[in-house]
C-alpha atoms as a PDB file:
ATOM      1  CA  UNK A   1      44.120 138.504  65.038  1.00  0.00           C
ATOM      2  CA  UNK A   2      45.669 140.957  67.497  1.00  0.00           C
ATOM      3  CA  UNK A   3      45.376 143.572  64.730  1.00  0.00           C
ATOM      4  CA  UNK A   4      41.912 143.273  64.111  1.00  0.00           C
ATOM      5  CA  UNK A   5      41.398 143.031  67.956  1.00  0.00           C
ATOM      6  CA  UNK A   6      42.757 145.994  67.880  1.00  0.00           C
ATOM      7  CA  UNK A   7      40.282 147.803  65.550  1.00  0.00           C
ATOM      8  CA  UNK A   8      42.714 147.622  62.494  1.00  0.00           C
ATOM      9  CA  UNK A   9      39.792 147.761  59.886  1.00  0.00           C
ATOM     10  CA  UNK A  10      42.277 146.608  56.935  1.00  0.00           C
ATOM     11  CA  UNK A  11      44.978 144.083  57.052  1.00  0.00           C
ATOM     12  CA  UNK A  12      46.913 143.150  54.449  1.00  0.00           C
ATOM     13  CA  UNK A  13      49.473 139.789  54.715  1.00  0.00           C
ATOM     14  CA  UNK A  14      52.068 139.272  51.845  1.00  0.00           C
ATOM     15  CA  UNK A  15      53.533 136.108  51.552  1.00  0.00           C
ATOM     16  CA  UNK A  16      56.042 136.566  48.718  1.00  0.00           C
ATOM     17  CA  UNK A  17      57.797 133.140  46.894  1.00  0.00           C
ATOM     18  CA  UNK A  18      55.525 131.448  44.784  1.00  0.00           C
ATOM     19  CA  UNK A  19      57.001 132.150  41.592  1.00  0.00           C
ATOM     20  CA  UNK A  20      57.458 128.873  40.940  1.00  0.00           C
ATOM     21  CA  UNK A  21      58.825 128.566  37.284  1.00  0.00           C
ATOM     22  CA  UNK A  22      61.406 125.947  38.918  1.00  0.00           C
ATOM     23  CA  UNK A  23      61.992 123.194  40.907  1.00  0.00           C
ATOM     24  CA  UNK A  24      58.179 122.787  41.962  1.00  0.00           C
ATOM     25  CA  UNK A  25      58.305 119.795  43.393  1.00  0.00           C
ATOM     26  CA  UNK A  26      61.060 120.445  45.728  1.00  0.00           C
ATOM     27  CA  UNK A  27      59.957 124.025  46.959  1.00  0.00           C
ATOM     28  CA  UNK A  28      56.152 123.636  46.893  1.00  0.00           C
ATOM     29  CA  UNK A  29      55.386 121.330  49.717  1.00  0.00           C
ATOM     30  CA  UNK A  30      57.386 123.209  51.868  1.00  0.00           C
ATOM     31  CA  UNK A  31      55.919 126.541  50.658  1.00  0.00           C
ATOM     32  CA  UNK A  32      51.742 125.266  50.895  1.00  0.00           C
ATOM     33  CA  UNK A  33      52.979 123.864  54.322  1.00  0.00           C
ATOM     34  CA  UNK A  34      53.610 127.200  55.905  1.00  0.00           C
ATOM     35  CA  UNK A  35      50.749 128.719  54.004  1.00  0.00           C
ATOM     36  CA  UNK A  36      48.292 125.783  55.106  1.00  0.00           C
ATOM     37  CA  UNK A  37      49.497 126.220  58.516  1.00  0.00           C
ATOM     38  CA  UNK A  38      49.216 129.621  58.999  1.00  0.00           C
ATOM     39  CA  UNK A  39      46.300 129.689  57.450  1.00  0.00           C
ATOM     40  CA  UNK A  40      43.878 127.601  58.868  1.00  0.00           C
ATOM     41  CA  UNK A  41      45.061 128.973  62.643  1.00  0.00           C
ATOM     42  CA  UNK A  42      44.183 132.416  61.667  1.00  0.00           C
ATOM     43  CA  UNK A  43      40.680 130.770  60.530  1.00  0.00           C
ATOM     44  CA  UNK A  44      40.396 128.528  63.829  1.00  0.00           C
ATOM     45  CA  UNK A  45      42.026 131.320  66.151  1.00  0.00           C
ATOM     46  CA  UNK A  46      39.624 134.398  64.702  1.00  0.00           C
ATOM     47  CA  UNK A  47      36.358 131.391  65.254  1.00  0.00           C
ATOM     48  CA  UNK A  48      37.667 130.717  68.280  1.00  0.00           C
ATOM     49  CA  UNK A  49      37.967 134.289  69.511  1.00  0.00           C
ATOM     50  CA  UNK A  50      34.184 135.196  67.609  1.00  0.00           C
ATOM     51  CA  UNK A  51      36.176 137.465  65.140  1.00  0.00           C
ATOM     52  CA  UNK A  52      35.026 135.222  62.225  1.00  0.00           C
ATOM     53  CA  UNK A  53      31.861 136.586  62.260  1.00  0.00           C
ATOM     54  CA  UNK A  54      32.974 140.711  61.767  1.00  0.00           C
ATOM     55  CA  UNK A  55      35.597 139.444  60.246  1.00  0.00           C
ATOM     56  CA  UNK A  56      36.464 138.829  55.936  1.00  0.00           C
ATOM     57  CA  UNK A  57      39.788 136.604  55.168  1.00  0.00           C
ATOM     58  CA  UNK A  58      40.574 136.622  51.577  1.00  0.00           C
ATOM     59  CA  UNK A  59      42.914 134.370  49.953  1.00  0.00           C
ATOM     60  CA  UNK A  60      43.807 135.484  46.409  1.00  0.00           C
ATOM     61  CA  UNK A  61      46.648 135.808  43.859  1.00  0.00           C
ATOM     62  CA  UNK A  62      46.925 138.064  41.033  1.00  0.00           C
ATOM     63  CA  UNK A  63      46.680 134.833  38.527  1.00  0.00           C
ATOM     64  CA  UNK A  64      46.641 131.281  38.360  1.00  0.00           C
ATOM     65  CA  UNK A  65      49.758 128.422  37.673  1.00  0.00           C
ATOM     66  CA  UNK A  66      49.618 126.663  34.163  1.00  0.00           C
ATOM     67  CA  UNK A  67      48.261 123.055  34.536  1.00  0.00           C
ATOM     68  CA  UNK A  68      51.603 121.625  33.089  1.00  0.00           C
ATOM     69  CA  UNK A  69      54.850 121.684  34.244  1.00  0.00           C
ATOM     70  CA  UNK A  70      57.523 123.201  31.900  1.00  0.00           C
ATOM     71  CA  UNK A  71      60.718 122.605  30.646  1.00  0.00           C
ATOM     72  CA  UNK A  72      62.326 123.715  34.350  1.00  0.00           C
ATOM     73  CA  UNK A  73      60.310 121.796  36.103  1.00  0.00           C
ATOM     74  CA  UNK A  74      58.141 124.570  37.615  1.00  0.00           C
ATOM     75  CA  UNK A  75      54.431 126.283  36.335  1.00  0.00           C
ATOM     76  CA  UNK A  76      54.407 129.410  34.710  1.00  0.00           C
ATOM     77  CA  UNK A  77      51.841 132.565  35.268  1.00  0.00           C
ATOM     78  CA  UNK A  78      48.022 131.221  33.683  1.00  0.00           C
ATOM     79  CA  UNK A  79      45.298 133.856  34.394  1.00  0.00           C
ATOM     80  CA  UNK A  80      42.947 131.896  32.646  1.00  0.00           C
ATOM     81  CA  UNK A  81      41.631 129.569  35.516  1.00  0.00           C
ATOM     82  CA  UNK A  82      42.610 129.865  39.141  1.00  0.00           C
ATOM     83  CA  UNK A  83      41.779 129.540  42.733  1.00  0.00           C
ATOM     84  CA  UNK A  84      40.548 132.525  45.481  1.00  0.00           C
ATOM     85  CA  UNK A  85      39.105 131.912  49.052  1.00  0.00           C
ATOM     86  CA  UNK A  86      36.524 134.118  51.223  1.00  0.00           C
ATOM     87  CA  UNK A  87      36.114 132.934  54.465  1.00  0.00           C
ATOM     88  CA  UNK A  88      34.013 134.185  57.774  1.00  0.00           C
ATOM     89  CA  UNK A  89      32.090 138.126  57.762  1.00  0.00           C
ATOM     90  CA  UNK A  90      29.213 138.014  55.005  1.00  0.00           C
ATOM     91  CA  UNK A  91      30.031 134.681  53.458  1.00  0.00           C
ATOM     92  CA  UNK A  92      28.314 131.585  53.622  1.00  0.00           C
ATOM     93  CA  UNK A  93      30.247 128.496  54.667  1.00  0.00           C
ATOM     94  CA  UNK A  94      31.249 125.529  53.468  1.00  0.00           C
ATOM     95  CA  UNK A  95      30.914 125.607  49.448  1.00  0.00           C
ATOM     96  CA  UNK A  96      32.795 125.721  46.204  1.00  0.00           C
ATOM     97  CA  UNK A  97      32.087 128.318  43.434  1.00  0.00           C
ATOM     98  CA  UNK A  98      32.839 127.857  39.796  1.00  0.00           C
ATOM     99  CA  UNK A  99      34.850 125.172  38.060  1.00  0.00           C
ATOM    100  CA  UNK A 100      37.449 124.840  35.326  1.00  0.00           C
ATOM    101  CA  UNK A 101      37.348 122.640  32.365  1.00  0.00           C
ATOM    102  CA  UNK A 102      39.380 119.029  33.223  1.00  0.00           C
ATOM    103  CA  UNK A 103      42.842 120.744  32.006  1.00  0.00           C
ATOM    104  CA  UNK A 104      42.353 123.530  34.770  1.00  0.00           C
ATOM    105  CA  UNK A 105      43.229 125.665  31.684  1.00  0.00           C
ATOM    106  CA  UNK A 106      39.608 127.467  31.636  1.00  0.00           C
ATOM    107  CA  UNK A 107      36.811 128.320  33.551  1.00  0.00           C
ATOM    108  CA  UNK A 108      33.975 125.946  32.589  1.00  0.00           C
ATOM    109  CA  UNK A 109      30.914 126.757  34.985  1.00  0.00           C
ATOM    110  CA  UNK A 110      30.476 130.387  37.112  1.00  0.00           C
ATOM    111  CA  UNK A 111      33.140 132.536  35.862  1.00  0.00           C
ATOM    112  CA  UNK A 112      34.243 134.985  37.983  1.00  0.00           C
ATOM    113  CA  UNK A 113      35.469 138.599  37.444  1.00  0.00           C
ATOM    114  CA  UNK A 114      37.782 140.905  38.765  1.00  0.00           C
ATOM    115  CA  UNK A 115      35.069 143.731  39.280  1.00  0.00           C
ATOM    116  CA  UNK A 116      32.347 140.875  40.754  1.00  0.00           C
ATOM    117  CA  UNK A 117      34.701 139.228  43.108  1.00  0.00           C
ATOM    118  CA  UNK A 118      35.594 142.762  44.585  1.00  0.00           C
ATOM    119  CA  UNK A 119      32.048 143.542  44.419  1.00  0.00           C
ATOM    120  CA  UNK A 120      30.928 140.419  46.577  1.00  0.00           C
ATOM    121  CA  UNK A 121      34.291 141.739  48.945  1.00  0.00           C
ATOM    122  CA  UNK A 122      32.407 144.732  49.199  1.00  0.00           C
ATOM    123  CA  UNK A 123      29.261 143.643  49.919  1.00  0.00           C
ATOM    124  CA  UNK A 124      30.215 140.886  52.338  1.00  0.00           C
ATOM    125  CA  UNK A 125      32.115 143.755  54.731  1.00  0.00           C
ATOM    126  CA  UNK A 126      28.530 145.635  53.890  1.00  0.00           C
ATOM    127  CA  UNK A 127      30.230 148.413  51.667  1.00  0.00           C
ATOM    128  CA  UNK A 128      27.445 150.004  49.331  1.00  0.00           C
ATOM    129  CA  UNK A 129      29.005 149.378  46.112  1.00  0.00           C
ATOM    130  CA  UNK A 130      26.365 151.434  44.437  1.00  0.00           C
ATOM    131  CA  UNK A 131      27.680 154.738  45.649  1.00  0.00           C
ATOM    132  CA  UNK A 132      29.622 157.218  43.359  1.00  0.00           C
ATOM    133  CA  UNK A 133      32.962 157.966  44.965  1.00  0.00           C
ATOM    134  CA  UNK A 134      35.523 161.106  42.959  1.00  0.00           C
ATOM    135  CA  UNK A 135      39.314 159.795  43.206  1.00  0.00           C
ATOM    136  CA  UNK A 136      41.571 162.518  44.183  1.00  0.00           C
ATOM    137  CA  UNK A 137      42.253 163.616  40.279  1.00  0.00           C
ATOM    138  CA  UNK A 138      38.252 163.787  39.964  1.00  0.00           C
ATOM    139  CA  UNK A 139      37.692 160.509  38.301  1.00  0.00           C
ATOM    140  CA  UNK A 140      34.317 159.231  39.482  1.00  0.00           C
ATOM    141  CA  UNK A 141      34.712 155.734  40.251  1.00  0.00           C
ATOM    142  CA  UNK A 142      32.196 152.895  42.464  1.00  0.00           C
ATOM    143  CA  UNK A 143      34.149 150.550  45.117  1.00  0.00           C
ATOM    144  CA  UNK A 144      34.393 147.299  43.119  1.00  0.00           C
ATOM    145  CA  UNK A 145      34.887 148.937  39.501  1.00  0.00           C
ATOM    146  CA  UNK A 146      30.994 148.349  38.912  1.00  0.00           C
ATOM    147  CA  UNK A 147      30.623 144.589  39.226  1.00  0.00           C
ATOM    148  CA  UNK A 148      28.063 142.398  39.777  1.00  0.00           C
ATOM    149  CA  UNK A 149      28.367 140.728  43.927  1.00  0.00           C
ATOM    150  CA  UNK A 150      28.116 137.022  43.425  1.00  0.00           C
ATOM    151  CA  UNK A 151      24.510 136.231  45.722  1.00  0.00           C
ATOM    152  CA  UNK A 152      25.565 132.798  46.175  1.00  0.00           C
ATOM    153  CA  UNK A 153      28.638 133.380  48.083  1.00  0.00           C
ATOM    154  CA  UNK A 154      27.281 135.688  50.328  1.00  0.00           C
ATOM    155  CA  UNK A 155      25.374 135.128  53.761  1.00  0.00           C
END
């Protein structure tokens, strides 16, 4: 919060450890604790403070967990089906979008890209995603890799 007070127009919070190919039920709780936590009084504090409003939190990974647990008792990297979360500056509140199949191993209704859901990023922090940009080698290239923004998410 203090950043984007600030003016910081970017920020960018790692929160390494969720590897989990082991010993999931002993490390997770502790893990989604923190992360709930944290979390949802960044979400409260930036409301509270009336930076939700200019203000796009993004929850991602760069895949999902498989459904089962193996051998080690942990889940083991699944891109097919997996969870993301846009909250506050050019999204509309309070819904769900897409679904997997009843395994979680697939996406069933809405699929999602990587180029749409930076796209809808884009457009959400009012980016014109239509624009031809050159990359420093000369590559021409358009902020969201050409997707399509998903309407439904956005305010």
């Amino acid at each position: 919060r203090r950043l984007v007070q600030a003016g910081v127009r970017c920020v960018e919070v790692e929160f390494d450890g969720w590897d989990m190919h082991q010993n999931i039920f002993t490390d997770l709780p502790q893990r989604a604790g923190q992360l709930d936590q944290a979390f949802s009084q960044l979400i409260l504090d930036l409301e509270k403070t009336g930076l939700l409003k200019s203000t796009l939190v993004v929850l991602q990974t760069e895949f999902g967990r498989t459904p089962t647990i193996n051998q080690n008792v942990g889940r083991d990297h699944h891109p097919g089906a997996f969870s993301c979360l846009l909250a506050g500056a050019g999204i509309k509140t309070g819904q769900v979008y897409g679904k997997s199949d009843e395994d979680a191993r697939t996406v069933a209704e809405d699929h999602v890209s990587i180029e749409d859901f930076n796209t809808t990023i884009a457009k959400a922090l009012g980016i014109d995603t239509d624009k031809d940009h050159i990359a420093p080698n000369g590559r021409p290239f358009k902020i969201g890799g050409g997707g399509k923004p998903i309407a439904k998410l956005l305010a």
